[in-house]
N, C-alpha and C. Protein backbone atom coordinates (compact mmCIF):
# COMPACT_ATOMS: atom_id res chain seq x y z
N UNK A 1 0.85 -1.18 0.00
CA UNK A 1 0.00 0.00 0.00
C UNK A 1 0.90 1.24 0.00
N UNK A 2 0.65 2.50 -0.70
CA UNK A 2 1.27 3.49 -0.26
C UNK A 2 1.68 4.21 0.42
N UNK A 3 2.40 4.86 0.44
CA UNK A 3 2.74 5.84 1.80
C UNK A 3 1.32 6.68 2.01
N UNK A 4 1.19 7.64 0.92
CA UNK A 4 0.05 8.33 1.39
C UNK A 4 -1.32 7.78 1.33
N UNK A 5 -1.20 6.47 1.07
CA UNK A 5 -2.79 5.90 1.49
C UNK A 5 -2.54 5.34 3.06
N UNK A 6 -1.36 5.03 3.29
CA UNK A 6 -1.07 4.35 5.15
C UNK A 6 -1.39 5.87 5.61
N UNK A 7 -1.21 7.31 5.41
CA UNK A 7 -0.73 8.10 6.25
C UNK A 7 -2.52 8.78 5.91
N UNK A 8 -3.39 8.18 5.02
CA UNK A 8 -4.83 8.80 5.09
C UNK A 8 -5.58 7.89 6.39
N UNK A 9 -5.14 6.43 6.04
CA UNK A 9 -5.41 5.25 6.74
C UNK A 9 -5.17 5.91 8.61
N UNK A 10 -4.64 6.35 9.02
CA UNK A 10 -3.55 6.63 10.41
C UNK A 10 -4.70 7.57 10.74
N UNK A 11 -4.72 8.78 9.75
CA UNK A 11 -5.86 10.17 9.92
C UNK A 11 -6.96 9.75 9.93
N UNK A 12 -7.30 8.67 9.48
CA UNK A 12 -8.91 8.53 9.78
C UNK A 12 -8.66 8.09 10.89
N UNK A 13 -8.28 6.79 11.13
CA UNK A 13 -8.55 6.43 12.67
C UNK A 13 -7.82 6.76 14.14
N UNK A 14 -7.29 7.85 13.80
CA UNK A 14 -7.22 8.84 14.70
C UNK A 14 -8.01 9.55 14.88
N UNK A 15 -8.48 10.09 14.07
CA UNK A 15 -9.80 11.04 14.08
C UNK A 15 -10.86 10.32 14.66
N UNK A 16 -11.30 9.19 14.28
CA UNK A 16 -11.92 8.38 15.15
C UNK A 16 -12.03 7.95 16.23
N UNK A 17 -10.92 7.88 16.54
CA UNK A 17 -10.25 7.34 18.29
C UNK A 17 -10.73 8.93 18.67
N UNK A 18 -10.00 9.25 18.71
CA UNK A 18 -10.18 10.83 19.17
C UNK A 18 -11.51 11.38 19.80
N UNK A 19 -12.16 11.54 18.30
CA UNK A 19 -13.71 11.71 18.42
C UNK A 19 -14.50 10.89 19.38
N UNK A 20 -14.18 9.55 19.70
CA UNK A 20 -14.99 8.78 20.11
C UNK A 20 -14.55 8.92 22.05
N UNK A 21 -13.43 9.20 22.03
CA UNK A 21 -13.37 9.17 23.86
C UNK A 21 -13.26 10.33 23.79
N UNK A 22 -13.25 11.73 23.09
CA UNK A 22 -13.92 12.94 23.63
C UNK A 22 -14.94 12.77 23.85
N UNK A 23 -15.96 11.83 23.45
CA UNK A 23 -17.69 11.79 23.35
C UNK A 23 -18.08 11.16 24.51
N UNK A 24 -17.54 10.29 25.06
CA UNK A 24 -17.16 9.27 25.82
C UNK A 24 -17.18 10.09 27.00
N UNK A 25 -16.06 10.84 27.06
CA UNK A 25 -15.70 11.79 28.26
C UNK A 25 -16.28 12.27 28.60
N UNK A 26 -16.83 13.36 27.67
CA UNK A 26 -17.76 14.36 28.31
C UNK A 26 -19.27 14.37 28.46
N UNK A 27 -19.52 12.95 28.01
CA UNK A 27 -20.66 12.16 28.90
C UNK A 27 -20.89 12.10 30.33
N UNK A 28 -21.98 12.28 30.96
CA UNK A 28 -21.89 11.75 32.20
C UNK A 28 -22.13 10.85 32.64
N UNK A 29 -20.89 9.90 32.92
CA UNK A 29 -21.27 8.10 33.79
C UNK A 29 -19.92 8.11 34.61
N UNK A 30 -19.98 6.81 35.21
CA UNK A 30 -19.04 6.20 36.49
C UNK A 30 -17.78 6.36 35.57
N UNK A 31 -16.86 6.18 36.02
CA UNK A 31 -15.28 6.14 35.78
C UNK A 31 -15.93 4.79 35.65
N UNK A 32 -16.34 3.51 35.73
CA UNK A 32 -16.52 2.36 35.18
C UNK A 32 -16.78 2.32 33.80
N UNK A 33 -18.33 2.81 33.65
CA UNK A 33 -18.86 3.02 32.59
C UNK A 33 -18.37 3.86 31.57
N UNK A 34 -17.38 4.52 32.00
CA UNK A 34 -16.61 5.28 30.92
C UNK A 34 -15.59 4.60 30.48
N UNK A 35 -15.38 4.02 30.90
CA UNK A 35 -13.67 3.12 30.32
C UNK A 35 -14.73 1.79 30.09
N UNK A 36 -15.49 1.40 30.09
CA UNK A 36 -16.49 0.36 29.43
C UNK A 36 -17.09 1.18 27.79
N UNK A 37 -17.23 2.35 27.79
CA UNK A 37 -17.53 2.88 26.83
C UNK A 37 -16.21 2.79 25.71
N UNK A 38 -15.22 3.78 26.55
CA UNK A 38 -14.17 3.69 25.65
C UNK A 38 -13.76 2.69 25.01
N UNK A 39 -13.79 1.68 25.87
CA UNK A 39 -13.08 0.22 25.25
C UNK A 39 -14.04 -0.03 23.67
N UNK A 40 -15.18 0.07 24.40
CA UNK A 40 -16.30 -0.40 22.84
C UNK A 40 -16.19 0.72 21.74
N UNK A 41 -15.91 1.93 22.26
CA UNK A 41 -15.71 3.04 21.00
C UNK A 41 -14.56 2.75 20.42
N UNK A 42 -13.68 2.46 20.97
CA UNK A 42 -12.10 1.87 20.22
C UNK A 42 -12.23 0.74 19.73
N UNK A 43 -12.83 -0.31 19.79
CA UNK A 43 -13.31 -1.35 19.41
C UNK A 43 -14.16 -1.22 18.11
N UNK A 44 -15.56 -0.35 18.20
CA UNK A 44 -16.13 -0.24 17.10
C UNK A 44 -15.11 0.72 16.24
N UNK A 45 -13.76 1.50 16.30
CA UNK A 45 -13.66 2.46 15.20
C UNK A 45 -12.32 1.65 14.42
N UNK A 46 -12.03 0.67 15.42
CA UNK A 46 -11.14 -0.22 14.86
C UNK A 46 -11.58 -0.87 13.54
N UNK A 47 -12.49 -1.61 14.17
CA UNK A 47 -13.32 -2.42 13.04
C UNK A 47 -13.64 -1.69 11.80
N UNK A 48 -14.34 -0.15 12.07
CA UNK A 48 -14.55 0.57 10.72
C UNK A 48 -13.41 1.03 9.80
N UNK A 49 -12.16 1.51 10.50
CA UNK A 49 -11.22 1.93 10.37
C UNK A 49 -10.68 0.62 9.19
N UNK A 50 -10.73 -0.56 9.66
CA UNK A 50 -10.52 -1.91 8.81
C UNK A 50 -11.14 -2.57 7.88
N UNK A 51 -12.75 -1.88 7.73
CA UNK A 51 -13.27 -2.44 6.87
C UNK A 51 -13.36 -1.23 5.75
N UNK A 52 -12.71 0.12 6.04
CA UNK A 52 -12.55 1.20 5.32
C UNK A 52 -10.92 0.83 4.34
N UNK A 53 -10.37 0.24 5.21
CA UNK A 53 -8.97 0.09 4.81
C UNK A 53 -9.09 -1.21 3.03
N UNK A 54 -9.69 -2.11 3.09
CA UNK A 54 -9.85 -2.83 2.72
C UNK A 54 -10.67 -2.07 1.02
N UNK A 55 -11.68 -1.25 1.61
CA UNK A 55 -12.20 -0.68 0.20
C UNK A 55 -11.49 0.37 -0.32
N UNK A 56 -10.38 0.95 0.10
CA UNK A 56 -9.18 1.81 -0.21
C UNK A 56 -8.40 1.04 -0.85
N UNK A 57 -8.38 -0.11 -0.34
CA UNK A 57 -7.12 -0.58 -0.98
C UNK A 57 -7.97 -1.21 -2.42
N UNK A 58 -9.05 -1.59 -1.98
CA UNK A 58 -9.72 -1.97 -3.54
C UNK A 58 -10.10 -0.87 -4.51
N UNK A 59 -10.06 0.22 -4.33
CA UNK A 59 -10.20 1.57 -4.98
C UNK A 59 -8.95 1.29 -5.57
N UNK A 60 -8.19 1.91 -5.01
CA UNK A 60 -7.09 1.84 -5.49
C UNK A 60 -6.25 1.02 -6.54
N UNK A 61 -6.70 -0.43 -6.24
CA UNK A 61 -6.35 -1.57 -7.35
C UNK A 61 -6.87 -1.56 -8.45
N UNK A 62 -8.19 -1.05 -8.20
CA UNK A 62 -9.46 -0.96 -9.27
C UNK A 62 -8.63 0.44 -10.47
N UNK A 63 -8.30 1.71 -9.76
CA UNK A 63 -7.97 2.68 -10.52
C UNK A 63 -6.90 2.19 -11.26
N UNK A 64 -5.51 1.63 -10.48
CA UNK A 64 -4.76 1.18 -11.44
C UNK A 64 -4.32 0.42 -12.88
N UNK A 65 -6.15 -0.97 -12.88
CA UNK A 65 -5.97 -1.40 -13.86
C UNK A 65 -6.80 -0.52 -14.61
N UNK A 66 -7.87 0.31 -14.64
CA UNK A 66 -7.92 1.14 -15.39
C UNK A 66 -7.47 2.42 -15.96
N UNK A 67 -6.27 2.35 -15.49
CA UNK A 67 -5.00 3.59 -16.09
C UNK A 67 -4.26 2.68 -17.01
N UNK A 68 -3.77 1.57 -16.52
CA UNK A 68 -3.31 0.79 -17.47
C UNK A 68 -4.13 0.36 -18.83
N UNK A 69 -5.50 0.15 -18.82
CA UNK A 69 -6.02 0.11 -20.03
C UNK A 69 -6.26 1.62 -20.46
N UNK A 70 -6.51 2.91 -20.00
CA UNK A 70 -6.69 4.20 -20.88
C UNK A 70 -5.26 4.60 -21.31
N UNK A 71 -4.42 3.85 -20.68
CA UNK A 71 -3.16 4.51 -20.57
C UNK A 71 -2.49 3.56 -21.72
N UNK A 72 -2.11 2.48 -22.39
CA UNK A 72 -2.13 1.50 -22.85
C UNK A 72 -1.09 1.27 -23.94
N UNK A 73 -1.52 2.44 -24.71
CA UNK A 73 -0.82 2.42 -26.13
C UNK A 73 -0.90 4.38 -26.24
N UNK A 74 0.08 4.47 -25.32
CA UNK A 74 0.22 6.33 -25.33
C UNK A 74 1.34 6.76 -26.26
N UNK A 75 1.94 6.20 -26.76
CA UNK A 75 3.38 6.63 -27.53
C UNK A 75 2.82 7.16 -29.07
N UNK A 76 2.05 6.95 -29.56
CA UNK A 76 1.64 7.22 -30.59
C UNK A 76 0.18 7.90 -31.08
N UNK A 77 -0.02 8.45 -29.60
CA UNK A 77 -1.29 9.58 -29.97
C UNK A 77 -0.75 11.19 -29.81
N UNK A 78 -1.76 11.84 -30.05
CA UNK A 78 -1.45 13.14 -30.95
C UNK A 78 -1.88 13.91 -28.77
N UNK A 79 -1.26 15.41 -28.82
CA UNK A 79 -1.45 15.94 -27.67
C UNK A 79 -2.66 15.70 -27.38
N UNK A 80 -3.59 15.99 -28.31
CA UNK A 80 -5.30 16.07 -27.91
C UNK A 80 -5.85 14.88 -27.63
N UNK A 81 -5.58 13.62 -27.87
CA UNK A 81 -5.78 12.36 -27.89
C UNK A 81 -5.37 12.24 -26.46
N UNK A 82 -3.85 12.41 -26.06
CA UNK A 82 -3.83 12.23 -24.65
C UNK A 82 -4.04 12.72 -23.74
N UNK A 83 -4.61 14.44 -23.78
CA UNK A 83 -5.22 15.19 -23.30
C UNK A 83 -6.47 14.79 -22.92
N UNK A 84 -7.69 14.11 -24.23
CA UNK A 84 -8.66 13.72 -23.61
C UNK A 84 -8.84 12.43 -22.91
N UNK A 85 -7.85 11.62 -22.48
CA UNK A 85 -7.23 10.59 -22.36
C UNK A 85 -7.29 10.70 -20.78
N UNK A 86 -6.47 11.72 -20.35
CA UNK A 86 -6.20 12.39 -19.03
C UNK A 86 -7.72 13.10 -18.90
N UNK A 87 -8.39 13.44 -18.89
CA UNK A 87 -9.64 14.08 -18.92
C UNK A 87 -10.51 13.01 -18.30
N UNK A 88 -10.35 11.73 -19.32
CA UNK A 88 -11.16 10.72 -18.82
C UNK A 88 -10.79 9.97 -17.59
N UNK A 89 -9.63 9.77 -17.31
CA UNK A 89 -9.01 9.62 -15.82
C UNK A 89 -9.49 10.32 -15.12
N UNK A 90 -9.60 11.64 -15.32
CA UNK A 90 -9.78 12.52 -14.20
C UNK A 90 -11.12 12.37 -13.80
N UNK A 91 -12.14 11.51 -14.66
CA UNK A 91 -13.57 11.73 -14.32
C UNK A 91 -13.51 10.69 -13.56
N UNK A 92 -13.04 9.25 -13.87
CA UNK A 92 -12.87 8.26 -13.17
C UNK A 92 -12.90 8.22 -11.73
N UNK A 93 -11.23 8.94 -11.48
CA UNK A 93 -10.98 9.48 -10.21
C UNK A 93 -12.01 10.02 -9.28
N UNK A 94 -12.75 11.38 -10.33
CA UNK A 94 -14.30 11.66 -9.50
C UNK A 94 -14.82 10.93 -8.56
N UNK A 95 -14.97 9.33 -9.85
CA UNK A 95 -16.55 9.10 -9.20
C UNK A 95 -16.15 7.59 -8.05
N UNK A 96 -14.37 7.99 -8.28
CA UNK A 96 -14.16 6.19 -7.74
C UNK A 96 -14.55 6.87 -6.04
């Protein structure tokens, strides 16, 4: 996986962790029930955090073989050809 897909991967579930025992905290329950919370909020953002990781990384695989087919036979088209070429990537990218 890439560097900057590990270092998007890190920011989400930090942001998550984060979010979830600030929420946690400034709830009002027992010092029990709060570290019973936390545990399950770190628990559930793990899990999302992993099942997010998994469709990133399939994004990602997915974009590649379709650069390789728009991309394919580039040595012998004209600027505008690979211009709209790159155009169509870029919509791709959009909607992946």
């Amino acid at each position: 996986m890439e560097d900057s897909t590990k270092n998007i991967l890190i920011a989400a579930g930090s942001g998550i962790a984060v979010g979830a025992i600030l929420g946690v905290l400034f709830a009002p329950s027992s010092g029990e029930e709060t570290r019973e919370k936390i545990a399950s909020k770190a628990h559930d953002a793990k899990d999302t955090l992993l099942e997010k990781k998994d469709e990133i990384a399939e994004n990602i695989i997915g974009l590649q073989g379709k650069m390789k087919t728009l991309f394919k036979d580039t040595k012998n088209l004209t600027k505008e050809e690979l211009e709209s070429k790159i155009k169509e990537l870029e919509e791709i990218i959009k909607t992946a």
